[in-house]
PDB file of N, CA and C in Angstrom:
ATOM      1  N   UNK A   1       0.846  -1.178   0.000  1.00  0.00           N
ATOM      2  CA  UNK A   1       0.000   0.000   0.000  1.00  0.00           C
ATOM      3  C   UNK A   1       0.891   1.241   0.000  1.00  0.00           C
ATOM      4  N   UNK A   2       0.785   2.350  -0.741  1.00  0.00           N
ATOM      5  CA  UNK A   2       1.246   3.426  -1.139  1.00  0.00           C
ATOM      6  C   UNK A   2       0.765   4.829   0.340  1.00  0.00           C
ATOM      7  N   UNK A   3       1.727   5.412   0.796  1.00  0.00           N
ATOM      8  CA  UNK A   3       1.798   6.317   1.612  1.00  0.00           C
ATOM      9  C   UNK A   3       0.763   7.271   0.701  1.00  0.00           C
ATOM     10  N   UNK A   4      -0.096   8.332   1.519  1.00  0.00           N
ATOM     11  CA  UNK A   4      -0.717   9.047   0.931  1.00  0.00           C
ATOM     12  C   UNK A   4      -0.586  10.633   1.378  1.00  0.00           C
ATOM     13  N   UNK A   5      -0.682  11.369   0.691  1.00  0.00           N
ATOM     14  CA  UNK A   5       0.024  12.864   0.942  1.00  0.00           C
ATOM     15  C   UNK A   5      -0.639  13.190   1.752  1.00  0.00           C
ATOM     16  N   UNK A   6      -0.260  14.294   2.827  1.00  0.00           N
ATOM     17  CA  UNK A   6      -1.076  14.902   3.377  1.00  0.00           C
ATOM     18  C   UNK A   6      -0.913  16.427   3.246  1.00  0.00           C
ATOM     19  N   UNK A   7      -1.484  16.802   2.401  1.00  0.00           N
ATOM     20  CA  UNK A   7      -1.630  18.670   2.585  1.00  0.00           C
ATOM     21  C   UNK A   7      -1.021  19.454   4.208  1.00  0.00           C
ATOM     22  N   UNK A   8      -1.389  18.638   5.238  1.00  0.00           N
ATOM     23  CA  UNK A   8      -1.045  19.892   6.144  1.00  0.00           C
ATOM     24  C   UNK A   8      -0.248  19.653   6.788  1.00  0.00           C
ATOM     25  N   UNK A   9       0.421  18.668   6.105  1.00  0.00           N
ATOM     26  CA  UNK A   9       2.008  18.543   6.441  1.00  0.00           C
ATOM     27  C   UNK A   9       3.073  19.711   6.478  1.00  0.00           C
ATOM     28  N   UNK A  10       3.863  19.750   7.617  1.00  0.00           N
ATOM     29  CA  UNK A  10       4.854  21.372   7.346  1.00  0.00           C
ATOM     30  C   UNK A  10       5.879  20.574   6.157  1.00  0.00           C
ATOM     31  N   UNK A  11       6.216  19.436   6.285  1.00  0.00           N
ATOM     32  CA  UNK A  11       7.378  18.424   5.194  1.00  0.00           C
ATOM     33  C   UNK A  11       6.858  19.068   3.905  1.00  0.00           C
ATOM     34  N   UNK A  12       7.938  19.499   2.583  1.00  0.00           N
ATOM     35  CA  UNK A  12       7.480  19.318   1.219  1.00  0.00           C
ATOM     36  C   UNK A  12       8.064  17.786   0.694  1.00  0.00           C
ATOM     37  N   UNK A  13       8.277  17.490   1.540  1.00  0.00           N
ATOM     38  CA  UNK A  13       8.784  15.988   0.981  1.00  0.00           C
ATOM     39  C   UNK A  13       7.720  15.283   0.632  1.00  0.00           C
ATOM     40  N   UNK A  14       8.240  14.351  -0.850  1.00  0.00           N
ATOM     41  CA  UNK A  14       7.064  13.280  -1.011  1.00  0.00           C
ATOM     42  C   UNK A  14       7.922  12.053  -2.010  1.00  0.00           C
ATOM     43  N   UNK A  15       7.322  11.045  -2.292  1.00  0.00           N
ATOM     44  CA  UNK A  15       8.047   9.851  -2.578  1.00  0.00           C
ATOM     45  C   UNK A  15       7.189   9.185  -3.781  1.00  0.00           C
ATOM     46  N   UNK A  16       7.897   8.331  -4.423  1.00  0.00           N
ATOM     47  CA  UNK A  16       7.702   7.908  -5.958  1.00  0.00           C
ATOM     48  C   UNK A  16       6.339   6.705  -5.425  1.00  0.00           C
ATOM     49  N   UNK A  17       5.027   6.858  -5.663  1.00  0.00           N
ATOM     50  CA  UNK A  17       3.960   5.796  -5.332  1.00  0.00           C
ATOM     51  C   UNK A  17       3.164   6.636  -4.317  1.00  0.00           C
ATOM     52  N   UNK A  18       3.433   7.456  -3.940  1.00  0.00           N
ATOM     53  CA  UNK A  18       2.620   8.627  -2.831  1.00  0.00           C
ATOM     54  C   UNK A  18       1.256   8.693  -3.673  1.00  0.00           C
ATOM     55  N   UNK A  19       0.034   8.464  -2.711  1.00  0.00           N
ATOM     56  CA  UNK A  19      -1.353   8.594  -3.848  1.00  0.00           C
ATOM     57  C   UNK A  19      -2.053   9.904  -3.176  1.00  0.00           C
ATOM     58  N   UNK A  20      -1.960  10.745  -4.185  1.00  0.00           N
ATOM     59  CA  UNK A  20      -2.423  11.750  -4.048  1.00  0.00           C
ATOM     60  C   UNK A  20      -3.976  12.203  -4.466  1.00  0.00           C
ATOM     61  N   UNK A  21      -5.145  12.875  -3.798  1.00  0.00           N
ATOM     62  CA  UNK A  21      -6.169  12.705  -3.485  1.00  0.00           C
ATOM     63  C   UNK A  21      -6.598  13.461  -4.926  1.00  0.00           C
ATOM     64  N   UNK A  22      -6.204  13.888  -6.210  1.00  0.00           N
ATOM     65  CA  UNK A  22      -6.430  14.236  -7.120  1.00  0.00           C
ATOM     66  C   UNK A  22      -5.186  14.703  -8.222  1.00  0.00           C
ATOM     67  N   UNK A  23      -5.493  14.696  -9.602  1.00  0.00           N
ATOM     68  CA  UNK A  23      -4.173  15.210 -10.067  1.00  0.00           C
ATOM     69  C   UNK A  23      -3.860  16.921 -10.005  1.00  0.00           C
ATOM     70  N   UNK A  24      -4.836  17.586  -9.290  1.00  0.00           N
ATOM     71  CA  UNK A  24      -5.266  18.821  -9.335  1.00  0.00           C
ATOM     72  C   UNK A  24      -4.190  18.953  -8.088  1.00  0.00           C
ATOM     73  N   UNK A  25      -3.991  18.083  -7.190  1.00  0.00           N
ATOM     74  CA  UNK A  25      -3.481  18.179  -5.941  1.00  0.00           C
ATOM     75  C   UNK A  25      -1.368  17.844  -6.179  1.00  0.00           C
ATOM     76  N   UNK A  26      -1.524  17.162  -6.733  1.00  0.00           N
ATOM     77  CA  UNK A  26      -0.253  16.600  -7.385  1.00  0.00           C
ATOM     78  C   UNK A  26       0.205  18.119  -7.743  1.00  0.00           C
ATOM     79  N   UNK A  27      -0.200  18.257  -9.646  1.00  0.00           N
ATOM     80  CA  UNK A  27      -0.171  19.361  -9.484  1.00  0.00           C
ATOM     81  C   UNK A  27       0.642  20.606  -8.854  1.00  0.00           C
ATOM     82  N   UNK A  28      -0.373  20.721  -7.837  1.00  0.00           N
ATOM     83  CA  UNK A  28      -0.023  22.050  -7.234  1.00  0.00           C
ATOM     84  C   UNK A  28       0.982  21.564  -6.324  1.00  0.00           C
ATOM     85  N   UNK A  29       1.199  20.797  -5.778  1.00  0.00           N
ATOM     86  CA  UNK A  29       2.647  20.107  -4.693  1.00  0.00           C
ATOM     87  C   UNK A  29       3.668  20.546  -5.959  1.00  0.00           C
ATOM     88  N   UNK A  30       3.244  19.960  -6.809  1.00  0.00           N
ATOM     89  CA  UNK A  30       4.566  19.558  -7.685  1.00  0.00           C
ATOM     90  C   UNK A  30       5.512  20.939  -7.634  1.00  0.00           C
ATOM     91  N   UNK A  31       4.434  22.087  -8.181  1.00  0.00           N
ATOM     92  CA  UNK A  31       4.691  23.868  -8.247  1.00  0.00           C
ATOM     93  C   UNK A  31       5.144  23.860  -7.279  1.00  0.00           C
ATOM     94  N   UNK A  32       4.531  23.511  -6.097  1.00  0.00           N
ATOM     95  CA  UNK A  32       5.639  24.630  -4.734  1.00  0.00           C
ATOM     96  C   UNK A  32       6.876  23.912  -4.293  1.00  0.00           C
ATOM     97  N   UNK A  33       7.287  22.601  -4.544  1.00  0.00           N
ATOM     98  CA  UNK A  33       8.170  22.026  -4.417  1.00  0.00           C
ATOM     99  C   UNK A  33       9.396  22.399  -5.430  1.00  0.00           C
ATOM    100  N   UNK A  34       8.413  22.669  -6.965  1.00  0.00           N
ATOM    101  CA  UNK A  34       9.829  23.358  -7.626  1.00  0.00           C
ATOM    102  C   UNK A  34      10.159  24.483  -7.364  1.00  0.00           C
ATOM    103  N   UNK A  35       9.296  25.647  -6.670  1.00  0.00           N
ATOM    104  CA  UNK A  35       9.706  26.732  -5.860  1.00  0.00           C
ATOM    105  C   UNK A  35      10.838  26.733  -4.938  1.00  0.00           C
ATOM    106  N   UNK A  36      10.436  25.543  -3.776  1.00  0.00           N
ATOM    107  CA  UNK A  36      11.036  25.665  -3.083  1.00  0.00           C
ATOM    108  C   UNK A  36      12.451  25.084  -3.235  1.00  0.00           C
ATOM    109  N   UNK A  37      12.596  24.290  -4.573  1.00  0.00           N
ATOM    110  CA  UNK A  37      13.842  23.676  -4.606  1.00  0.00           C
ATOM    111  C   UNK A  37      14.489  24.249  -5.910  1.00  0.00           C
ATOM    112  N   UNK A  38      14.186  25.222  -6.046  1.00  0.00           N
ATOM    113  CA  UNK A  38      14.711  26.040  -7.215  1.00  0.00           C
ATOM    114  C   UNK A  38      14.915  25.220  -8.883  1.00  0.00           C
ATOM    115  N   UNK A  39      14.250  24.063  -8.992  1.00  0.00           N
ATOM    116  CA  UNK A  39      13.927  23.367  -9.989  1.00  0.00           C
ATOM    117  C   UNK A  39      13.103  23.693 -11.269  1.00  0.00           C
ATOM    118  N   UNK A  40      13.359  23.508 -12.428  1.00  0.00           N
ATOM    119  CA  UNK A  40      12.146  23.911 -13.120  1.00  0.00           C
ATOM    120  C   UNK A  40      11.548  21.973 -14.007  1.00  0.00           C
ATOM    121  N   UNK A  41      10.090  21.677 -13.752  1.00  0.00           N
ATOM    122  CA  UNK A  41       9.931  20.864 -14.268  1.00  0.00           C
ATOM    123  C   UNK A  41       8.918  20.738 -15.005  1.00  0.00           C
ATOM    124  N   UNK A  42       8.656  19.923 -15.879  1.00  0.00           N
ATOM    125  CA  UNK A  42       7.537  20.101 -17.046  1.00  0.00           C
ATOM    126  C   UNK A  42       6.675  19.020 -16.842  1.00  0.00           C
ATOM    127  N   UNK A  43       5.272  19.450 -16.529  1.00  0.00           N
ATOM    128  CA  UNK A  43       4.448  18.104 -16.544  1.00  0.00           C
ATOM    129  C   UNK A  43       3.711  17.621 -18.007  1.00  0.00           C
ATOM    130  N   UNK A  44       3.418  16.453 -18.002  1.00  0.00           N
ATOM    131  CA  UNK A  44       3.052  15.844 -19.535  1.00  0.00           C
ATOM    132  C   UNK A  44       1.283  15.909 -19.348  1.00  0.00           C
ATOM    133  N   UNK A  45       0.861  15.535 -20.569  1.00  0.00           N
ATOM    134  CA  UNK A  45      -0.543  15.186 -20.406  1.00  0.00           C
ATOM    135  C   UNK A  45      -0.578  14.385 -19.630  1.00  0.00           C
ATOM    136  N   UNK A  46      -1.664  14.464 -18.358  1.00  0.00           N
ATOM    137  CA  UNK A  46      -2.283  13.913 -17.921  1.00  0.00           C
ATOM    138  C   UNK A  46      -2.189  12.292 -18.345  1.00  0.00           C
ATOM    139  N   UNK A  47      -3.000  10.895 -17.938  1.00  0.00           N
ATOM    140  CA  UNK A  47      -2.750  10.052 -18.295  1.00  0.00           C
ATOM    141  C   UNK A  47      -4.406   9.952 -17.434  1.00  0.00           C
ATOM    142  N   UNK A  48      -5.093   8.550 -17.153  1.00  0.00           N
ATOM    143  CA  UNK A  48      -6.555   8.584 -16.239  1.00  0.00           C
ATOM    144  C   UNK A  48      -5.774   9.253 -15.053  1.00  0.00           C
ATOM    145  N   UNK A  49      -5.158   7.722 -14.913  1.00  0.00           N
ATOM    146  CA  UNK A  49      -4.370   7.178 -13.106  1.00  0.00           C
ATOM    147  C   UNK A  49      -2.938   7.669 -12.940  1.00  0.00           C
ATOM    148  N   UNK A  50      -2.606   8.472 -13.748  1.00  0.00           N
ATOM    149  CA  UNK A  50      -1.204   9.034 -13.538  1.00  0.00           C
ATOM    150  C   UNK A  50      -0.993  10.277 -14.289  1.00  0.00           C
ATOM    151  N   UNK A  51       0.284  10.684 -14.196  1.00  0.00           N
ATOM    152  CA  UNK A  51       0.568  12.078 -14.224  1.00  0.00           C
ATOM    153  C   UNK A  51       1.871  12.201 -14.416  1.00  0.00           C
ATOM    154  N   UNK A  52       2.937  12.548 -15.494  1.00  0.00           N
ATOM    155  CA  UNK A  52       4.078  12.074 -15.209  1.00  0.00           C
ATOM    156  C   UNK A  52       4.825  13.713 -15.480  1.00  0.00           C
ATOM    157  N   UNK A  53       6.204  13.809 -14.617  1.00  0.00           N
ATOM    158  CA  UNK A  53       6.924  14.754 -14.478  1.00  0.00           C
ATOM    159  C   UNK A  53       8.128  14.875 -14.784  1.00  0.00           C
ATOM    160  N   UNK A  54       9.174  15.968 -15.483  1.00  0.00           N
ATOM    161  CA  UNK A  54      10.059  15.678 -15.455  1.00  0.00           C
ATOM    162  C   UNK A  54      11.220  16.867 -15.474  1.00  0.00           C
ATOM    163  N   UNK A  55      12.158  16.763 -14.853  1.00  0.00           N
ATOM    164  CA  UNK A  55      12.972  17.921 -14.634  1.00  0.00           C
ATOM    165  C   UNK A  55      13.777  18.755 -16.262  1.00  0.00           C
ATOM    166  N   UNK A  56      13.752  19.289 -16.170  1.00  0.00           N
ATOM    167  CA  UNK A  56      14.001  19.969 -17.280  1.00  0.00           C
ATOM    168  C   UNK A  56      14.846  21.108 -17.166  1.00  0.00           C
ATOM    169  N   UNK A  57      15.421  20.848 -16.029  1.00  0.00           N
ATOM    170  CA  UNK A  57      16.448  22.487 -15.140  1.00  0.00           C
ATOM    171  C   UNK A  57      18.167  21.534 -14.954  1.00  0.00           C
ATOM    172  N   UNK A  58      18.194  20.378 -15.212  1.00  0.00           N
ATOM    173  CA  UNK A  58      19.837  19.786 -15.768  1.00  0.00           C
ATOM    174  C   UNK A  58      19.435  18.326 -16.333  1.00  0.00           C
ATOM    175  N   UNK A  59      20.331  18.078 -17.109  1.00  0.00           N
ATOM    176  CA  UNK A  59      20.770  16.260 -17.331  1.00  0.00           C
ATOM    177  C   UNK A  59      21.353  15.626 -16.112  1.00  0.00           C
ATOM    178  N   UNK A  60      21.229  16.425 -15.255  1.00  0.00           N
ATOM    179  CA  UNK A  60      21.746  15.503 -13.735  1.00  0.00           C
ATOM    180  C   UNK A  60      20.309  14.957 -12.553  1.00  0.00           C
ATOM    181  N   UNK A  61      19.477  15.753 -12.973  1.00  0.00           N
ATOM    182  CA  UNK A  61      18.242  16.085 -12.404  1.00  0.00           C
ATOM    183  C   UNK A  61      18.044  14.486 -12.368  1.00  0.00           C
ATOM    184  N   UNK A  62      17.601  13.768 -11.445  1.00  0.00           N
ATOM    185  CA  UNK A  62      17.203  12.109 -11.057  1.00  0.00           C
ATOM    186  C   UNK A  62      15.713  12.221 -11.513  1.00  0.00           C
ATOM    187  N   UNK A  63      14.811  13.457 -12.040  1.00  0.00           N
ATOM    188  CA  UNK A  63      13.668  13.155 -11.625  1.00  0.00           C
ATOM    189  C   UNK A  63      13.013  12.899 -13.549  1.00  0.00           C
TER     190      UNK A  63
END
């Protein structure tokens, strides 16, 4: 079973299988996390059940 985000968490941390309560919610984590980590990343179309992301700020970037 997959850990599930919690919004009112002070952590911006989150982990690869985290089920997040909408992609609307994803999303917007995704934005303040690249804020806060000075990242820039590009999200793809949508998918139903997924959502995929990807760093686009180095070729070193893991994500």
């Amino acid at each position: 079973m997959f850990p599930a985000y919690n919004p009112n968490s002070t952590s911006s941390h989150f982990c690869t299988g985290m089920m997040f309560k909408e992609g609307k919610q994803f999303k917007s984590t995704i934005r303040k996390y690249s804020m806060c980590c000075r990242r820039e990343f590009k999200i793809f179309k949508n998918e139903l059940n997924r959502v995929r992301v990807k760093c686009i700020a180095s070729k070193k970037c893991k994500w």
